[in-house]
PDB file of N, CA and C in Angstrom:
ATOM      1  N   UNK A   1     124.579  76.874 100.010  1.00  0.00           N
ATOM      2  CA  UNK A   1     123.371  77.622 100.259  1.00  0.00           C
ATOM      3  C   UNK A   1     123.746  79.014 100.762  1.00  0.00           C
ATOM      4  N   UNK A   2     123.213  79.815 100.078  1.00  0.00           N
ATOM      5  CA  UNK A   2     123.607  81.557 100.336  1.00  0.00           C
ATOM      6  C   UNK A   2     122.461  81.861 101.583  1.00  0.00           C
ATOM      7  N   UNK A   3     123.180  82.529 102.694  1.00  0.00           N
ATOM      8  CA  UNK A   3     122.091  82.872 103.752  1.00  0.00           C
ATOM      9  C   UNK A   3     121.945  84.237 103.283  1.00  0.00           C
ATOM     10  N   UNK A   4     120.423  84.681 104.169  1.00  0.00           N
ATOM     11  CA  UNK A   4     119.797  85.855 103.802  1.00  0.00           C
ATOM     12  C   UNK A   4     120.424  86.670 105.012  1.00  0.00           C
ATOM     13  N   UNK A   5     120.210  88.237 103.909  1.00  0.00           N
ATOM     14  CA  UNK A   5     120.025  88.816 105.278  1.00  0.00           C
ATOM     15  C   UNK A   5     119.286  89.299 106.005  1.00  0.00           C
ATOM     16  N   UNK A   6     119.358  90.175 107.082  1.00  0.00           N
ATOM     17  CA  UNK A   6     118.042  90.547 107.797  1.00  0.00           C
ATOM     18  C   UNK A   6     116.909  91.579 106.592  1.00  0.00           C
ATOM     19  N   UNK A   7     117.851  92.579 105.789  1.00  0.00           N
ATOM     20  CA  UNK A   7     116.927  92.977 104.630  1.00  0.00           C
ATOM     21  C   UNK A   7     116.522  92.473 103.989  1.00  0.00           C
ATOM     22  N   UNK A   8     116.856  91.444 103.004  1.00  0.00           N
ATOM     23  CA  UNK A   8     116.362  90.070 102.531  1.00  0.00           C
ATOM     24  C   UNK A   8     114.819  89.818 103.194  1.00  0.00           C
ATOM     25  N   UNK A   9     115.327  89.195 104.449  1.00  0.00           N
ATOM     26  CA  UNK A   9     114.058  88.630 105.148  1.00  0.00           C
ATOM     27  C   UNK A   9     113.020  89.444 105.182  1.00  0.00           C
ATOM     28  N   UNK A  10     112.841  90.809 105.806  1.00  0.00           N
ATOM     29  CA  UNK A  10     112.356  91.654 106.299  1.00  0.00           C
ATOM     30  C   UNK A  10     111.678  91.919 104.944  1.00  0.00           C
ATOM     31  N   UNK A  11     111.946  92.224 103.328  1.00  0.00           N
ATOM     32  CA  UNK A  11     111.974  92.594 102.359  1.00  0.00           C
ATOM     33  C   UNK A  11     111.298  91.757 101.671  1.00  0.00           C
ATOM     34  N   UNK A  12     111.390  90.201 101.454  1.00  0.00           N
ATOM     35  CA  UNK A  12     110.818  89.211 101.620  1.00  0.00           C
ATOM     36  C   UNK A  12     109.363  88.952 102.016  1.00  0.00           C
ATOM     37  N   UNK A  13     109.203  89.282 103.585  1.00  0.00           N
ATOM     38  CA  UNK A  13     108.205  89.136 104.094  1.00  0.00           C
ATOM     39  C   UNK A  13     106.886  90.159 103.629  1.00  0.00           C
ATOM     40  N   UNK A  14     107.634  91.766 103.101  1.00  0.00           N
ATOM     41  CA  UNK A  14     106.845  92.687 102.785  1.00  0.00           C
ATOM     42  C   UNK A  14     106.263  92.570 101.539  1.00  0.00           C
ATOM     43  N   UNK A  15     106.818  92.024 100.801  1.00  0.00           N
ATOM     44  CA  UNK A  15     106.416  91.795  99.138  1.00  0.00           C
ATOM     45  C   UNK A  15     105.225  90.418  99.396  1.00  0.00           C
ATOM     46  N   UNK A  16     105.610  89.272 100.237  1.00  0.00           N
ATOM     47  CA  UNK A  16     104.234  88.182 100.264  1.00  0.00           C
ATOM     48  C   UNK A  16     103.367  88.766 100.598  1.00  0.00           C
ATOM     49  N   UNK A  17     103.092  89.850 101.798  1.00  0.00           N
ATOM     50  CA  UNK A  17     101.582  90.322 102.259  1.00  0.00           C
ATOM     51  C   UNK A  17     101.279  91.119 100.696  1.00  0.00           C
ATOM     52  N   UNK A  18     102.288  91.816 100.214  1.00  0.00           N
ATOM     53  CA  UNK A  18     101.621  91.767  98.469  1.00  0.00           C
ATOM     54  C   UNK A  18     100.658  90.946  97.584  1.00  0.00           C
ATOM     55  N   UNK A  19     101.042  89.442  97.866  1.00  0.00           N
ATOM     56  CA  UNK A  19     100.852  88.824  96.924  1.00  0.00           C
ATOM     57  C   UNK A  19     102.101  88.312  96.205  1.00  0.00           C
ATOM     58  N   UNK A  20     103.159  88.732  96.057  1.00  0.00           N
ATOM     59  CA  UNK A  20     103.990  88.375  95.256  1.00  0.00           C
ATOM     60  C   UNK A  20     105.200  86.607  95.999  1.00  0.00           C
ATOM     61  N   UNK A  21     105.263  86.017  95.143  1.00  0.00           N
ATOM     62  CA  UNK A  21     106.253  84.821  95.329  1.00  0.00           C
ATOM     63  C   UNK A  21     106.790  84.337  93.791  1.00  0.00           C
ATOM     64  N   UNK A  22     108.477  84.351  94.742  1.00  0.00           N
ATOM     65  CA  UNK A  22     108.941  83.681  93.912  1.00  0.00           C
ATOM     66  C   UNK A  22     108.680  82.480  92.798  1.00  0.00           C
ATOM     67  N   UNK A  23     108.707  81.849  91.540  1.00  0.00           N
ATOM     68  CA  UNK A  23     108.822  81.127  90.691  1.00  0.00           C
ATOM     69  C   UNK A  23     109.711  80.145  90.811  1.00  0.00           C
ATOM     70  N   UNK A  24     109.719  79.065  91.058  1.00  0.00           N
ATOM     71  CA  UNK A  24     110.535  78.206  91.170  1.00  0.00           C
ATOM     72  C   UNK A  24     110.742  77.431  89.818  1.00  0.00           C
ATOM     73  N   UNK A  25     110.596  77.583  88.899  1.00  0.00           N
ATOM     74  CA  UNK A  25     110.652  77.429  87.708  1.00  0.00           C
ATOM     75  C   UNK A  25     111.511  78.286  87.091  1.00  0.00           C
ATOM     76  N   UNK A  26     110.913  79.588  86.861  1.00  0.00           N
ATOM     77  CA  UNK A  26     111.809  80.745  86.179  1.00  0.00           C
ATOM     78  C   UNK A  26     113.087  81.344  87.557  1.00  0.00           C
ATOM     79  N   UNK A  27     112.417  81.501  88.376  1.00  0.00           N
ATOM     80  CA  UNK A  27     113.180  81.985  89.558  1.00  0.00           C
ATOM     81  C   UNK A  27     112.908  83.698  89.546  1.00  0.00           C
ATOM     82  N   UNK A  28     111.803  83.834  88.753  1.00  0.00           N
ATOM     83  CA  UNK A  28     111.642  85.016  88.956  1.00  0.00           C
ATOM     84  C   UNK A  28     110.451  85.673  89.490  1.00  0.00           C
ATOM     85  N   UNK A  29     109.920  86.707  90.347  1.00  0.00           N
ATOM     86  CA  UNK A  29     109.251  87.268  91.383  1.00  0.00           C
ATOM     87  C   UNK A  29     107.426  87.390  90.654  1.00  0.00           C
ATOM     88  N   UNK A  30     106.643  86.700  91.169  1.00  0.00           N
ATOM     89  CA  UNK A  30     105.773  86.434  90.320  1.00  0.00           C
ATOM     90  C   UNK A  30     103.907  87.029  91.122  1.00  0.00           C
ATOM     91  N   UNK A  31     103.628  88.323  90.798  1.00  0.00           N
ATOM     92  CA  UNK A  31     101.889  88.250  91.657  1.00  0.00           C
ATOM     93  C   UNK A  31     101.028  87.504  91.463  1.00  0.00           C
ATOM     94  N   UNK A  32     100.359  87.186  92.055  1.00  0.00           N
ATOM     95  CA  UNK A  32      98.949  86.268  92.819  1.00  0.00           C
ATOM     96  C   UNK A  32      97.824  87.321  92.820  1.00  0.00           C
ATOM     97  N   UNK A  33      98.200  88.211  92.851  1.00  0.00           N
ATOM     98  CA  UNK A  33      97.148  89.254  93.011  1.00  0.00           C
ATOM     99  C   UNK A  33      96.420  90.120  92.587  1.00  0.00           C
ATOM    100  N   UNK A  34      95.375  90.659  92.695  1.00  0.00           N
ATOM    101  CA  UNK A  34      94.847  91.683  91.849  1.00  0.00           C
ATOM    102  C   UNK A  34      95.100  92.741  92.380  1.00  0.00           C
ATOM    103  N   UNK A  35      95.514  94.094  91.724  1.00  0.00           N
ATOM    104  CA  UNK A  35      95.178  94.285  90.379  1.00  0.00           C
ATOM    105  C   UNK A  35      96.775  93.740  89.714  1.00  0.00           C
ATOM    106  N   UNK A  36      98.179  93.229  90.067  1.00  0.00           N
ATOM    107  CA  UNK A  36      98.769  93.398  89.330  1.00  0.00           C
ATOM    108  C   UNK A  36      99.166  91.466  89.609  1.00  0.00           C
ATOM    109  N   UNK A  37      98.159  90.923  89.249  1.00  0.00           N
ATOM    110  CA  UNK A  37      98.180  89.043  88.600  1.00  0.00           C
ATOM    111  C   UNK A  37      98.231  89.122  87.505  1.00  0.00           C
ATOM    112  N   UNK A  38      99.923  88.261  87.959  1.00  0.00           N
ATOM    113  CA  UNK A  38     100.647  87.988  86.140  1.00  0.00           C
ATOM    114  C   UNK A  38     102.141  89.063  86.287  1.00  0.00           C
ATOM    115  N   UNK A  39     101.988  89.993  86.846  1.00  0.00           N
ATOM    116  CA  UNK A  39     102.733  90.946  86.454  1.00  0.00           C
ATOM    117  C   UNK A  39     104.405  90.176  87.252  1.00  0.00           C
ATOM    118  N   UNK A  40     105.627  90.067  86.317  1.00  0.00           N
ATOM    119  CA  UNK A  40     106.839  89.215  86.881  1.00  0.00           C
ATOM    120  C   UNK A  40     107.596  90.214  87.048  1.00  0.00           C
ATOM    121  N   UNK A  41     108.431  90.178  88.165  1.00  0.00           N
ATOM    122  CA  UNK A  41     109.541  91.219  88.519  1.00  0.00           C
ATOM    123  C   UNK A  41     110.965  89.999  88.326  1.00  0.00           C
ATOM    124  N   UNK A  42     112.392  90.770  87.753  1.00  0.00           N
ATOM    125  CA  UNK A  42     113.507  90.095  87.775  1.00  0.00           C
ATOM    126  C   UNK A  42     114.419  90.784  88.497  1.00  0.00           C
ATOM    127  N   UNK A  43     114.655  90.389  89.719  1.00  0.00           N
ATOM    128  CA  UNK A  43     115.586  91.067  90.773  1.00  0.00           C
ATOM    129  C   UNK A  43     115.618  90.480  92.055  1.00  0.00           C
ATOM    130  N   UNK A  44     116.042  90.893  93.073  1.00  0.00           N
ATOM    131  CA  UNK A  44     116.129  90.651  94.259  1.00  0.00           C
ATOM    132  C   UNK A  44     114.434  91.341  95.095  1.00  0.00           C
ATOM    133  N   UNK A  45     114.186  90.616  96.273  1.00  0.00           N
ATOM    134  CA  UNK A  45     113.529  90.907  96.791  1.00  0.00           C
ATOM    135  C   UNK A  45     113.631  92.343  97.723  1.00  0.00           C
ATOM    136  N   UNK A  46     114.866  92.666  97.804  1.00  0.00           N
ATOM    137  CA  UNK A  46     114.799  94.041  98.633  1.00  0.00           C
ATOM    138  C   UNK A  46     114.612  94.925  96.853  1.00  0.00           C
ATOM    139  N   UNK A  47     114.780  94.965  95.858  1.00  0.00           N
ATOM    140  CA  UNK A  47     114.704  95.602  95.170  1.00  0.00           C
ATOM    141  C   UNK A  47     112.975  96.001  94.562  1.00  0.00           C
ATOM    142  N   UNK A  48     112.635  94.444  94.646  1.00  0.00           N
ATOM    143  CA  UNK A  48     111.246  94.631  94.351  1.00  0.00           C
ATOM    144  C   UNK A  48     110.561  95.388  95.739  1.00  0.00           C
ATOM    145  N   UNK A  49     110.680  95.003  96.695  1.00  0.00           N
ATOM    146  CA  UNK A  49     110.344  95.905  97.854  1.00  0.00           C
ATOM    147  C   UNK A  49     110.393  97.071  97.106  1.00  0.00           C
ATOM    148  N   UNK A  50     111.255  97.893  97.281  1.00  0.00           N
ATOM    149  CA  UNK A  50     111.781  98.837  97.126  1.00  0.00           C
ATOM    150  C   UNK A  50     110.641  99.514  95.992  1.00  0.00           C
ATOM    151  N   UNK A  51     110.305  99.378  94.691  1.00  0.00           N
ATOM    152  CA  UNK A  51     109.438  99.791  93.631  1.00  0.00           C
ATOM    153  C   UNK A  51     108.244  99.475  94.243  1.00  0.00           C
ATOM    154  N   UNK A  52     108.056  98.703  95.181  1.00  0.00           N
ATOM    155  CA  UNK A  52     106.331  98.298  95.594  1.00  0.00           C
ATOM    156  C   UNK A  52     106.056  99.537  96.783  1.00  0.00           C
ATOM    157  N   UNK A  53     107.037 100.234  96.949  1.00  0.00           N
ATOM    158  CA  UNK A  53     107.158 101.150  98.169  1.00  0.00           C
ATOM    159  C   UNK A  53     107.221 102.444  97.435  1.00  0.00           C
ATOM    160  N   UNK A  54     107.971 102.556  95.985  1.00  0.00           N
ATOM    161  CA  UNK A  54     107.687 104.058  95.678  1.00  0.00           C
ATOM    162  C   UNK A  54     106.573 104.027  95.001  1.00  0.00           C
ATOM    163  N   UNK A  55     105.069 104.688  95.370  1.00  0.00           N
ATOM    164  CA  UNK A  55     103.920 105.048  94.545  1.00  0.00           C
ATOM    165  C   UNK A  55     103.240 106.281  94.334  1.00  0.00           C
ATOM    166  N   UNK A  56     103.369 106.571  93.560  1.00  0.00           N
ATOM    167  CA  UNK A  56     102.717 108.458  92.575  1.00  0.00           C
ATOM    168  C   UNK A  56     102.401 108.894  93.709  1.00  0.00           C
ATOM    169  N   UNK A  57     102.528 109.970  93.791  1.00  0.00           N
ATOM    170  CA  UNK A  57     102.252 110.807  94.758  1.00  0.00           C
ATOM    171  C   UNK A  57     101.089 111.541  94.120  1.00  0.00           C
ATOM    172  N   UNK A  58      99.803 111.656  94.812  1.00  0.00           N
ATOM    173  CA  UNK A  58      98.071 111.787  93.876  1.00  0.00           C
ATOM    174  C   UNK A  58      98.484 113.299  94.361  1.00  0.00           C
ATOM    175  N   UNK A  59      98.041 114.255  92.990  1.00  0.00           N
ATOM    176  CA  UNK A  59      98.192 115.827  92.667  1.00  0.00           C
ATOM    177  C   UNK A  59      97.240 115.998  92.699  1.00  0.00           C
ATOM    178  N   UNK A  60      96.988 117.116  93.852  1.00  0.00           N
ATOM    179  CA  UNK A  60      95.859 118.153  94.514  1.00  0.00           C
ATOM    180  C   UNK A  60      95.747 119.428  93.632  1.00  0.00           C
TER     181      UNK A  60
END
């Protein structure tokens, strides 16, 4: 069993208040949520963090 690390966890925890959980089937990162239910990410959880954290910057 591979332990996590504190980014892992921390990274982890930020993507569920998303909506998003793992697939235990595919094993891959799966939303619950609207607007993006259905939509599958393949990576690590600090990575998906990571894209759920960069968003468009709205032009004035």
């Amino acid at each position: 069993m591979a332990f996590k690390t504190p980014a892992e966890t921390a990274a982890e925890a930020e993507i569920a208040k998303s909506g998003w959980k793992r697939d235990k089937k595919t094993g891959l990162w799966k939303c619950f949520r609207d607007p993006d239910r259905g939509r599958t990410f393949s990576g690590t959880a600090v990575e998906l963090a990571r894209t759920l954290n960069t968003k468009p910057v709205a032009e004035t």
